[in-house]
N, C-alpha and C. Protein backbone atom coordinates (compact mmCIF):
# COMPACT_ATOMS: atom_id res chain seq x y z
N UNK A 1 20.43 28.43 15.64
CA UNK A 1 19.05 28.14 15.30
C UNK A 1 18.56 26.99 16.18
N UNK A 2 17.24 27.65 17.04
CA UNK A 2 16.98 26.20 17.57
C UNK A 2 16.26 24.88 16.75
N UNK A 3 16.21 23.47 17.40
CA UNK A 3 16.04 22.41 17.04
C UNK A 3 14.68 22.35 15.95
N UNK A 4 13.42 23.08 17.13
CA UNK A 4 12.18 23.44 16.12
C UNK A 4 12.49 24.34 15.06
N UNK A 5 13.31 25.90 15.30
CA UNK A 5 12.88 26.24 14.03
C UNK A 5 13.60 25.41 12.94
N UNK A 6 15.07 25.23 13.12
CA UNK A 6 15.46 24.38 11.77
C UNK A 6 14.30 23.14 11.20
N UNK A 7 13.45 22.24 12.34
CA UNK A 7 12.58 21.51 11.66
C UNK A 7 11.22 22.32 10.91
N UNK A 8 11.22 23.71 10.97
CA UNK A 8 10.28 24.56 10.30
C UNK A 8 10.30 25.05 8.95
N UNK A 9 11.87 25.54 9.54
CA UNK A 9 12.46 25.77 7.95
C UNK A 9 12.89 24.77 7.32
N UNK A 10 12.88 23.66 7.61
CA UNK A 10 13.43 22.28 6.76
C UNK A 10 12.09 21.94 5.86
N UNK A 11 11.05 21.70 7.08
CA UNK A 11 9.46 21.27 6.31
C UNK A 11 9.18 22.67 5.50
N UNK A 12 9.02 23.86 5.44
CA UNK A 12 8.83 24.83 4.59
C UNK A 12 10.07 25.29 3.48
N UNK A 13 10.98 24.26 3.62
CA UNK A 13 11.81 24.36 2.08
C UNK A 13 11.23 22.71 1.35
N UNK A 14 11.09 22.02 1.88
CA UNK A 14 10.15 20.94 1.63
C UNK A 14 9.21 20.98 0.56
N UNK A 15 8.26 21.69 1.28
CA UNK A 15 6.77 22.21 0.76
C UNK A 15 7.14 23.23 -1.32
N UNK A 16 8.65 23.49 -1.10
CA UNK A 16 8.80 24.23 -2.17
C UNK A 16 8.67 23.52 -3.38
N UNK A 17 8.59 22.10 -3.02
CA UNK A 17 8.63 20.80 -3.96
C UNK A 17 7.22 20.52 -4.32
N UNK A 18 6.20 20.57 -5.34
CA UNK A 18 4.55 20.75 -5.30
C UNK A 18 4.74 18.80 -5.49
N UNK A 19 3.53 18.67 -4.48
CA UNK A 19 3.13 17.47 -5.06
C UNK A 19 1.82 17.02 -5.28
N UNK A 20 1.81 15.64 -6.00
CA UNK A 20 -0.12 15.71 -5.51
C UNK A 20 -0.97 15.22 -4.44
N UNK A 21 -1.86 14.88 -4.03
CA UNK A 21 -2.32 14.54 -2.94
C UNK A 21 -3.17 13.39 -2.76
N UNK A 22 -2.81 12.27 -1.91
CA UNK A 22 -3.33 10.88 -1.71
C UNK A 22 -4.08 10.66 -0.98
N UNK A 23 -4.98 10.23 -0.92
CA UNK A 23 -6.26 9.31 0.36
C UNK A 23 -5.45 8.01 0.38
N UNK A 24 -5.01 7.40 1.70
CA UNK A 24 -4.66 6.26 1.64
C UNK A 24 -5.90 5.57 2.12
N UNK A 25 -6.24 4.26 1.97
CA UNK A 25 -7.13 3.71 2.70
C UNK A 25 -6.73 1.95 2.86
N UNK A 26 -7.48 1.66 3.97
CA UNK A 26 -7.27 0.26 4.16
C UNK A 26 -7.82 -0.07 5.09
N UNK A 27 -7.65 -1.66 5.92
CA UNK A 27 -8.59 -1.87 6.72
C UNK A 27 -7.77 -2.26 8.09
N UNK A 28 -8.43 -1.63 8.99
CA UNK A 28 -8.23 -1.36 10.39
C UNK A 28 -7.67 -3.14 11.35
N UNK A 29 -7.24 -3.04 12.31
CA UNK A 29 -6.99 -4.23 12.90
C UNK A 29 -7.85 -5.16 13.37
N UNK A 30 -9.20 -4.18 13.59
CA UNK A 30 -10.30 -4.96 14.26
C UNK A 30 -11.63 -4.57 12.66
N UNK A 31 -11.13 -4.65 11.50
CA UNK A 31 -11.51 -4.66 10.74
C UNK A 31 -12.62 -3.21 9.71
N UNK A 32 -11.98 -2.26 10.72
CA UNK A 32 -12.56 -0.58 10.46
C UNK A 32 -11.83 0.05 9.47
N UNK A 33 -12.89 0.31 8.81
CA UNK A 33 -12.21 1.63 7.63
C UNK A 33 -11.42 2.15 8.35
N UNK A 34 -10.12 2.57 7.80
CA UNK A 34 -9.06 3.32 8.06
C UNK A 34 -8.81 4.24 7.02
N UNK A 35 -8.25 5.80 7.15
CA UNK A 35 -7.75 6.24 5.79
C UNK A 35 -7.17 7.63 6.73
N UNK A 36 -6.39 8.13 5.39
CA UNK A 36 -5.70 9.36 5.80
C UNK A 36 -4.70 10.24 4.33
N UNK A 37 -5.06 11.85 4.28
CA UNK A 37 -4.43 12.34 3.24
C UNK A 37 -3.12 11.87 3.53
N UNK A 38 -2.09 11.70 2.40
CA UNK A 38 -0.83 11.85 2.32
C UNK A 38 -0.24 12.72 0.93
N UNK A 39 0.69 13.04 1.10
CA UNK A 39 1.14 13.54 -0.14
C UNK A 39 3.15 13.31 -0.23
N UNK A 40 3.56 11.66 0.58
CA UNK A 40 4.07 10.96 -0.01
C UNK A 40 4.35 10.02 -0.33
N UNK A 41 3.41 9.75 -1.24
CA UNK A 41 3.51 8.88 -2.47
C UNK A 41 4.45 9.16 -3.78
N UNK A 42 4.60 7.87 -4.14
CA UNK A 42 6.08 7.99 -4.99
C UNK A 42 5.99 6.81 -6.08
N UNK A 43 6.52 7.04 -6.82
CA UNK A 43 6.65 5.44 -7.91
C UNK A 43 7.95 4.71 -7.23
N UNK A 44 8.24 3.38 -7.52
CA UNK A 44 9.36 2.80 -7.27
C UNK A 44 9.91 2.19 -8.47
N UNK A 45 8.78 1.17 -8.85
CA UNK A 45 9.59 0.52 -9.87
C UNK A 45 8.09 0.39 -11.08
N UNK A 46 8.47 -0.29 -12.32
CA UNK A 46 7.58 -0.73 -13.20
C UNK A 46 7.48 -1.85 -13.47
N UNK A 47 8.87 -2.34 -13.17
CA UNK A 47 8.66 -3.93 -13.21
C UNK A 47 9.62 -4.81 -11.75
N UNK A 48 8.94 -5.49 -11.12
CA UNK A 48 7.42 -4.97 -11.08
C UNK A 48 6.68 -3.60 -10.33
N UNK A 49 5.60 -3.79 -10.34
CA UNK A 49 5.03 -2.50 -9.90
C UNK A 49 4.89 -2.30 -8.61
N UNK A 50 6.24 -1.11 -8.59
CA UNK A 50 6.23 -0.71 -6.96
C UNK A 50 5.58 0.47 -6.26
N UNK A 51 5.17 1.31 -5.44
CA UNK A 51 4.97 2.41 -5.17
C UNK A 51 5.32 2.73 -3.45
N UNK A 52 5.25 3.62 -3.33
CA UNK A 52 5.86 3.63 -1.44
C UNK A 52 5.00 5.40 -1.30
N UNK A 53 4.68 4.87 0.15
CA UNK A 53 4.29 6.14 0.80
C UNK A 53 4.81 6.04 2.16
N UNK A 54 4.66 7.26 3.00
CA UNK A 54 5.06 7.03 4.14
C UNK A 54 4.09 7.68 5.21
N UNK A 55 4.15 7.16 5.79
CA UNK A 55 3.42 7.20 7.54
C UNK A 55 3.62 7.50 9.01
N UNK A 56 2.88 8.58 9.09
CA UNK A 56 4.13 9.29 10.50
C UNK A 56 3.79 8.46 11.73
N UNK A 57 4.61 8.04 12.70
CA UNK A 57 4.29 7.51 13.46
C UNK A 57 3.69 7.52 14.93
N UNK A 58 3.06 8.87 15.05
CA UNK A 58 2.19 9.34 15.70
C UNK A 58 0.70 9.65 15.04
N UNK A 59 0.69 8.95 13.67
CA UNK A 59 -0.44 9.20 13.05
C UNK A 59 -1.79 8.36 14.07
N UNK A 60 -2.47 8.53 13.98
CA UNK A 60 -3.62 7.61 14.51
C UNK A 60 -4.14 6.58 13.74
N UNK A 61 -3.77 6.53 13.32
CA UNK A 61 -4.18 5.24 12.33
C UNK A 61 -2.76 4.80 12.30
N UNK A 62 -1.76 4.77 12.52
CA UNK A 62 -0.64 4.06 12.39
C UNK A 62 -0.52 2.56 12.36
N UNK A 63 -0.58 2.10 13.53
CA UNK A 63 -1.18 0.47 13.67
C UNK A 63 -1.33 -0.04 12.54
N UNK A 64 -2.96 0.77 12.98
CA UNK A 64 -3.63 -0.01 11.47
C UNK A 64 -2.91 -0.43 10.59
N UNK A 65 -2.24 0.83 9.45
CA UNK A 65 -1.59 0.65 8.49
C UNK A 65 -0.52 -0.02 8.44
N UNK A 66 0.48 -0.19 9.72
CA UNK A 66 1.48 -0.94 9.80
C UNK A 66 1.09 -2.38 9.58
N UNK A 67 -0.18 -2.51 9.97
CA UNK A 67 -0.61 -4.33 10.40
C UNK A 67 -1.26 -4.59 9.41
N UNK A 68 -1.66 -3.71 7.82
CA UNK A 68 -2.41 -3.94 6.99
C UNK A 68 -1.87 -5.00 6.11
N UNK A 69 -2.58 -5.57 5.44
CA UNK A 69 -1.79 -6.86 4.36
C UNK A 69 -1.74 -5.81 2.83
N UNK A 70 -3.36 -4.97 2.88
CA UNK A 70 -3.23 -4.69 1.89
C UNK A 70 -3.56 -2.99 1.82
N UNK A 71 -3.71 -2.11 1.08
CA UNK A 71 -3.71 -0.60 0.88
C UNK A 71 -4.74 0.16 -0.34
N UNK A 72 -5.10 1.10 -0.24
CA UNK A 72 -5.35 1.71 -1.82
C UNK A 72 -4.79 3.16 -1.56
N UNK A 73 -4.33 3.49 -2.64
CA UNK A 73 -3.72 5.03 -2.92
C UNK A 73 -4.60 5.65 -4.06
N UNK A 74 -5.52 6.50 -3.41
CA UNK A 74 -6.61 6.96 -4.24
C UNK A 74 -5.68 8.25 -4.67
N UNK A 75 -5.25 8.79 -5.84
CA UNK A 75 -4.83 10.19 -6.00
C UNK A 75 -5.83 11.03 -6.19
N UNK A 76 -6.17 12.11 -5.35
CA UNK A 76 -7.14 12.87 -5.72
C UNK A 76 -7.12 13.62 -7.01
N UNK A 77 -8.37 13.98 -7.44
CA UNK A 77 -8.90 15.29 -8.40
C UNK A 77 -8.85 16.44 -7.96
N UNK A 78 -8.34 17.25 -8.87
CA UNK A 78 -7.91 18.68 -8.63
C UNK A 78 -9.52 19.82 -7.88
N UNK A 79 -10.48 18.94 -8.07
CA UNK A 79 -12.05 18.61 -7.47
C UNK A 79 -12.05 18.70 -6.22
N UNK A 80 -11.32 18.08 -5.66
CA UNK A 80 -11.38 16.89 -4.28
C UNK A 80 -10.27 17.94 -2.73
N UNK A 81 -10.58 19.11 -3.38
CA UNK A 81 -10.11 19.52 -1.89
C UNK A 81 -10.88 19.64 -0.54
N UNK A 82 -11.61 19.13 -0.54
CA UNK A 82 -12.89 18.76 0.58
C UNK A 82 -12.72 17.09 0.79
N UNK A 83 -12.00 16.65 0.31
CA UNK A 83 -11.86 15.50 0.44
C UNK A 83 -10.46 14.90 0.70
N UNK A 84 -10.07 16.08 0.86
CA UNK A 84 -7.94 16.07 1.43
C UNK A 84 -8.27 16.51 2.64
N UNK A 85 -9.03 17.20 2.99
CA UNK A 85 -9.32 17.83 3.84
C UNK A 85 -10.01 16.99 4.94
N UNK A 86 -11.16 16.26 4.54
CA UNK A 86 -11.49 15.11 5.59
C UNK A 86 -10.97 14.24 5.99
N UNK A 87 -10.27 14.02 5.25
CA UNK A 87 -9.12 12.58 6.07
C UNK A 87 -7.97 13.16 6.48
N UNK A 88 -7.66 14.55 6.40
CA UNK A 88 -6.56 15.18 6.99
C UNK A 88 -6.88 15.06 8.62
N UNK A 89 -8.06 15.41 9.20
CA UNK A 89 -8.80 15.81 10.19
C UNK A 89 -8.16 14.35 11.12
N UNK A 90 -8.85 14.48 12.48
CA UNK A 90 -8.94 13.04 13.03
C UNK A 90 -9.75 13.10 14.19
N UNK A 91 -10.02 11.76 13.81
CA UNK A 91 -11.70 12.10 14.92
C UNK A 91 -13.28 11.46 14.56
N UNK A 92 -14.00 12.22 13.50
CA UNK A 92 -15.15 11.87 13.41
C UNK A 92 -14.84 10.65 12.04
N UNK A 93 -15.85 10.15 11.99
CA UNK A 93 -15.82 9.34 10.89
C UNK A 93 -15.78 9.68 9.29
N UNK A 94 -14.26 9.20 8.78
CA UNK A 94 -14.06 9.62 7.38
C UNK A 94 -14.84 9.26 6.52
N UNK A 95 -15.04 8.04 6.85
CA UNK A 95 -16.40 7.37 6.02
C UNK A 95 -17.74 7.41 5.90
N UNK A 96 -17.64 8.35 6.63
CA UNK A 96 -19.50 8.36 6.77
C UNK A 96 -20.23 9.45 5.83
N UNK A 97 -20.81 8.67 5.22
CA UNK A 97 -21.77 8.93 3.70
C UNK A 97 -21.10 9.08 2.78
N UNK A 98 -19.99 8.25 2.54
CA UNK A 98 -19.79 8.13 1.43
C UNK A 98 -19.63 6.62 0.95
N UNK A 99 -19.83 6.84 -0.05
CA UNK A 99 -20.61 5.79 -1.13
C UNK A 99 -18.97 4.62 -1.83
N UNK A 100 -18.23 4.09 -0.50
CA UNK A 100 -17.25 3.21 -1.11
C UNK A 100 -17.37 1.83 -1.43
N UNK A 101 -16.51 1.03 -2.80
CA UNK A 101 -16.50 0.06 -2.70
C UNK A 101 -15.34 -0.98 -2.42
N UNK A 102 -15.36 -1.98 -2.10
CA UNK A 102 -14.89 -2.63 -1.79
C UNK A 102 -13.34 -2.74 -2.96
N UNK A 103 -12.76 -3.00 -2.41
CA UNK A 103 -11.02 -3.42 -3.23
C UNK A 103 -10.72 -4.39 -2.80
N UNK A 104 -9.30 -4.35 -3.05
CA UNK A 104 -8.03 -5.79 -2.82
C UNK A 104 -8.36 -6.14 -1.43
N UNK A 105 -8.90 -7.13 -0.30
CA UNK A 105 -8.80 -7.66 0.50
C UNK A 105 -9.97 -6.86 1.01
N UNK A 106 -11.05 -6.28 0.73
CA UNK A 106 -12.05 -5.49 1.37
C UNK A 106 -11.33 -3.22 1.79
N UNK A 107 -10.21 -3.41 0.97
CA UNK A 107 -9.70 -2.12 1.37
C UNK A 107 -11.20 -1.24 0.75
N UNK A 108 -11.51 0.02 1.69
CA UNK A 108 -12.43 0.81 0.84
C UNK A 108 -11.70 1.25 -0.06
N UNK A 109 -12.43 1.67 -1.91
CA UNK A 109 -12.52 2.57 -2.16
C UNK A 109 -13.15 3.35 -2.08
N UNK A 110 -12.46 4.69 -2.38
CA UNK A 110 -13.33 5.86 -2.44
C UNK A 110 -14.21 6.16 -4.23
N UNK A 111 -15.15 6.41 -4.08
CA UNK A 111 -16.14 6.66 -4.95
C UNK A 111 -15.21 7.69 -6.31
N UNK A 112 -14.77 8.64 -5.95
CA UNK A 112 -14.37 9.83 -7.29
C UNK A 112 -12.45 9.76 -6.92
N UNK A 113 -11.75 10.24 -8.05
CA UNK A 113 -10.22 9.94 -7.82
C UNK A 113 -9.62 10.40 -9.11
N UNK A 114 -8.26 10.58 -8.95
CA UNK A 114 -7.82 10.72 -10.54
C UNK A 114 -7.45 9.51 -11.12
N UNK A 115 -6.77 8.78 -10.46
CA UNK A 115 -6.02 7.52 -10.56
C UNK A 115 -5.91 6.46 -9.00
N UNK A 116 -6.30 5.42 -8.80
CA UNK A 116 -6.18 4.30 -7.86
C UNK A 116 -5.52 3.08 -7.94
N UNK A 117 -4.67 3.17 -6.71
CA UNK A 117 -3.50 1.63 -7.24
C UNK A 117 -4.33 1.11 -5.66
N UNK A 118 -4.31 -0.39 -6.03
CA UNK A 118 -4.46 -1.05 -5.25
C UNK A 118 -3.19 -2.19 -4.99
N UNK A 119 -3.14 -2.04 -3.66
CA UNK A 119 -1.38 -2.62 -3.61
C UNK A 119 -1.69 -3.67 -2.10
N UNK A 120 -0.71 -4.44 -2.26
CA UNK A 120 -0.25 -5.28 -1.17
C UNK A 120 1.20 -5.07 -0.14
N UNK A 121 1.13 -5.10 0.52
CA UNK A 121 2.40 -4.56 1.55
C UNK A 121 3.56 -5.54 0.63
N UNK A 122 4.85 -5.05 0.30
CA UNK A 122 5.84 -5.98 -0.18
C UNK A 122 7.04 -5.32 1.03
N UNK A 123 7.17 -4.62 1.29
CA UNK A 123 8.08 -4.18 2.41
C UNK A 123 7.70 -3.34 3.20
N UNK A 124 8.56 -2.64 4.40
CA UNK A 124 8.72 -1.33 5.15
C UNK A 124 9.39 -1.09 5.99
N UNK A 125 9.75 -0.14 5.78
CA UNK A 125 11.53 0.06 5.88
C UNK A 125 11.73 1.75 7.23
N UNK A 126 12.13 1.41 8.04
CA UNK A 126 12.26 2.46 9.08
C UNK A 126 12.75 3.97 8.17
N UNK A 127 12.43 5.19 8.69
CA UNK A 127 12.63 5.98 7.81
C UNK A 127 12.49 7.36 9.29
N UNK A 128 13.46 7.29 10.49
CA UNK A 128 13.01 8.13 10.95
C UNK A 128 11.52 8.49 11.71
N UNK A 129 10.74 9.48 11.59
CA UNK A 129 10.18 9.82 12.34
C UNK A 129 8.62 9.09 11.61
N UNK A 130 8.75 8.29 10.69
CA UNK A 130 7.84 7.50 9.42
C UNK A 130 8.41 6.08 9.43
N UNK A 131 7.66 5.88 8.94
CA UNK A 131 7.70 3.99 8.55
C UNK A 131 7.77 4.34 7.06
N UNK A 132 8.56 3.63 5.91
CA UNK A 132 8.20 3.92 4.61
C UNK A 132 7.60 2.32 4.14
N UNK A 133 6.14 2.66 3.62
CA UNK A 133 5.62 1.21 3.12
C UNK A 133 5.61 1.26 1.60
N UNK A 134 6.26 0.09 0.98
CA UNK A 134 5.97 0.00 0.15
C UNK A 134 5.28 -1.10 -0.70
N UNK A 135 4.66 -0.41 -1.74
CA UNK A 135 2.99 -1.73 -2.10
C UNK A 135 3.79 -2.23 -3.78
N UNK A 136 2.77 -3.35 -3.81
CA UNK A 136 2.83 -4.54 -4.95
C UNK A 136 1.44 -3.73 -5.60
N UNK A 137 1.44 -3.19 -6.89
CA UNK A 137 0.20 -2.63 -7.41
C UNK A 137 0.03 -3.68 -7.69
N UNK A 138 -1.61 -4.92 -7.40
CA UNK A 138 -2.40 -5.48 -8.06
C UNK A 138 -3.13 -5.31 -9.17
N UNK A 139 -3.80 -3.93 -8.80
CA UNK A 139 -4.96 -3.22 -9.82
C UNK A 139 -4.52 -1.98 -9.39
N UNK A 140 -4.97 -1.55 -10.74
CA UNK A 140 -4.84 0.34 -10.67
C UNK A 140 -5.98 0.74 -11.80
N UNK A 141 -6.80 2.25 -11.63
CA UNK A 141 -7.46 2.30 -12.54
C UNK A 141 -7.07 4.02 -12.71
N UNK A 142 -6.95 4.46 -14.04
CA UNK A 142 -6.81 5.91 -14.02
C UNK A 142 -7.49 6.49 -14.63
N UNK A 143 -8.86 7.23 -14.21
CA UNK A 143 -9.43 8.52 -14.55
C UNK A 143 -8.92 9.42 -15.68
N UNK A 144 -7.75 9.66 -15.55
CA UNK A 144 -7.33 10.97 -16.24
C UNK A 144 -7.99 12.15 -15.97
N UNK A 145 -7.71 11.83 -14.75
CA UNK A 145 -8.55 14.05 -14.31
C UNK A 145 -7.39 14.70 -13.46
N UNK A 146 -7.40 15.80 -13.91
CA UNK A 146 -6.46 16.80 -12.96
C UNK A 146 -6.14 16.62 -11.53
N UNK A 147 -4.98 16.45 -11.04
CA UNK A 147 -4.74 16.15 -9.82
C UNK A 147 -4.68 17.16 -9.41
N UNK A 148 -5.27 16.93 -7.73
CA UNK A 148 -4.82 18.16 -6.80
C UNK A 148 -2.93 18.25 -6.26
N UNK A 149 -3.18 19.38 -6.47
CA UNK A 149 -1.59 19.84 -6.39
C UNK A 149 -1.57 20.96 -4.70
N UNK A 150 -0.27 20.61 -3.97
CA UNK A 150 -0.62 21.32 -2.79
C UNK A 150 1.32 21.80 -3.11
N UNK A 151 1.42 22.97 -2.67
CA UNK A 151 2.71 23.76 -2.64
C UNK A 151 2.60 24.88 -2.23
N UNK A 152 3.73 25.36 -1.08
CA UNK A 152 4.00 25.90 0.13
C UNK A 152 2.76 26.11 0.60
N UNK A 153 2.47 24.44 1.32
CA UNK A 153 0.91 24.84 2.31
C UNK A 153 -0.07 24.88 2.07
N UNK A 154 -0.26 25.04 0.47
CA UNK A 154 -1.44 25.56 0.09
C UNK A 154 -2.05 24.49 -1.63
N UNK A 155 -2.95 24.34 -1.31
CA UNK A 155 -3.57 23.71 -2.26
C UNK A 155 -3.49 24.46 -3.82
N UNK A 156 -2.85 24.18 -4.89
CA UNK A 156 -2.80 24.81 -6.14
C UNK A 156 -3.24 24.06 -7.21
N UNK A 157 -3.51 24.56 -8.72
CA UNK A 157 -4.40 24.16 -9.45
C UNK A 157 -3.33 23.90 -10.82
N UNK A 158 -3.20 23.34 -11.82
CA UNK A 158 -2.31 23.41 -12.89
C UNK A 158 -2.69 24.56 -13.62
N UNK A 159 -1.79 24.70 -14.77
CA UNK A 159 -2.32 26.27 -15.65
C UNK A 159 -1.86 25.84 -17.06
């Protein structure tokens, strides 16, 4: 088996695992909205309150996020697949017209969400072809609305 397909079939036995789906956001080096879907995000601890996501390192926003002090992990609404979808993209502006406010250190939030932790960098730890960061939840606020769920590839709904 060559090198790519085993990394094909590795990421598509992966994908067999459903998870939900994150807007990260934070602020840029020269002080620009930054953001980007992820979908890994993870709990760490409760006491205190840890969480970790990770970041590929050809992302375009990489930098940024590496050099950030601080983060927000917006979990989307099962709503919000137009909105996994824009910060998936790269290129035009994620932010533009939408209606965010300000967080922990000026990080945007995003306006609609299921649940939002606002975190501070406490580590990050090499992880391969990712950086794994992990945040100090300051504030978190939870909605209670249906998360978007994505498995094999594809965006799915709870039942």
């Amino acid at each position: 088996m060559s090198d790519k397909q085993q990394s094909t079939d590795f990421r598509n036995a992966l994908g067999s695992f459903a998870t939900g789906i994150t807007v990260i956001t934070a602020l840029g080096k020269d002080g620009q909205k930054v953001g980007m879907t992820a979908n890994s995000f993870n709990s760490v601890s409760l006491d205190p309150m840890l969480v970790l996501w990770s970041v590929a390192r050809d992302a375009n926003c990489f930098d940024d996020f590496i050099d950030a002090e601080s983060f927000a992990i917006h979990v989307l609404a099962n709503d919000q697949e137009a909105m996994s979808n824009r910060f998936a993209t790269s290129g035009a502006d994620k932010f533009a017209e939408l209606e965010c406010t300000e967080g922990l250190s000026g990080v945007p939030i995003l306006p609609h969400y299921s649940a939002c932790f606002e975190c501070k960098i406490e580590n990050q730890y090499e992880g391969g072809d990712h950086i794994i960061l992990v945040g100090r939840v300051i504030e978190y606020r939870d909605n209670g609305l249906e998360p978007l769920i994505f498995n094999r590839g594809k965006y799915a709904a709870l039942k």
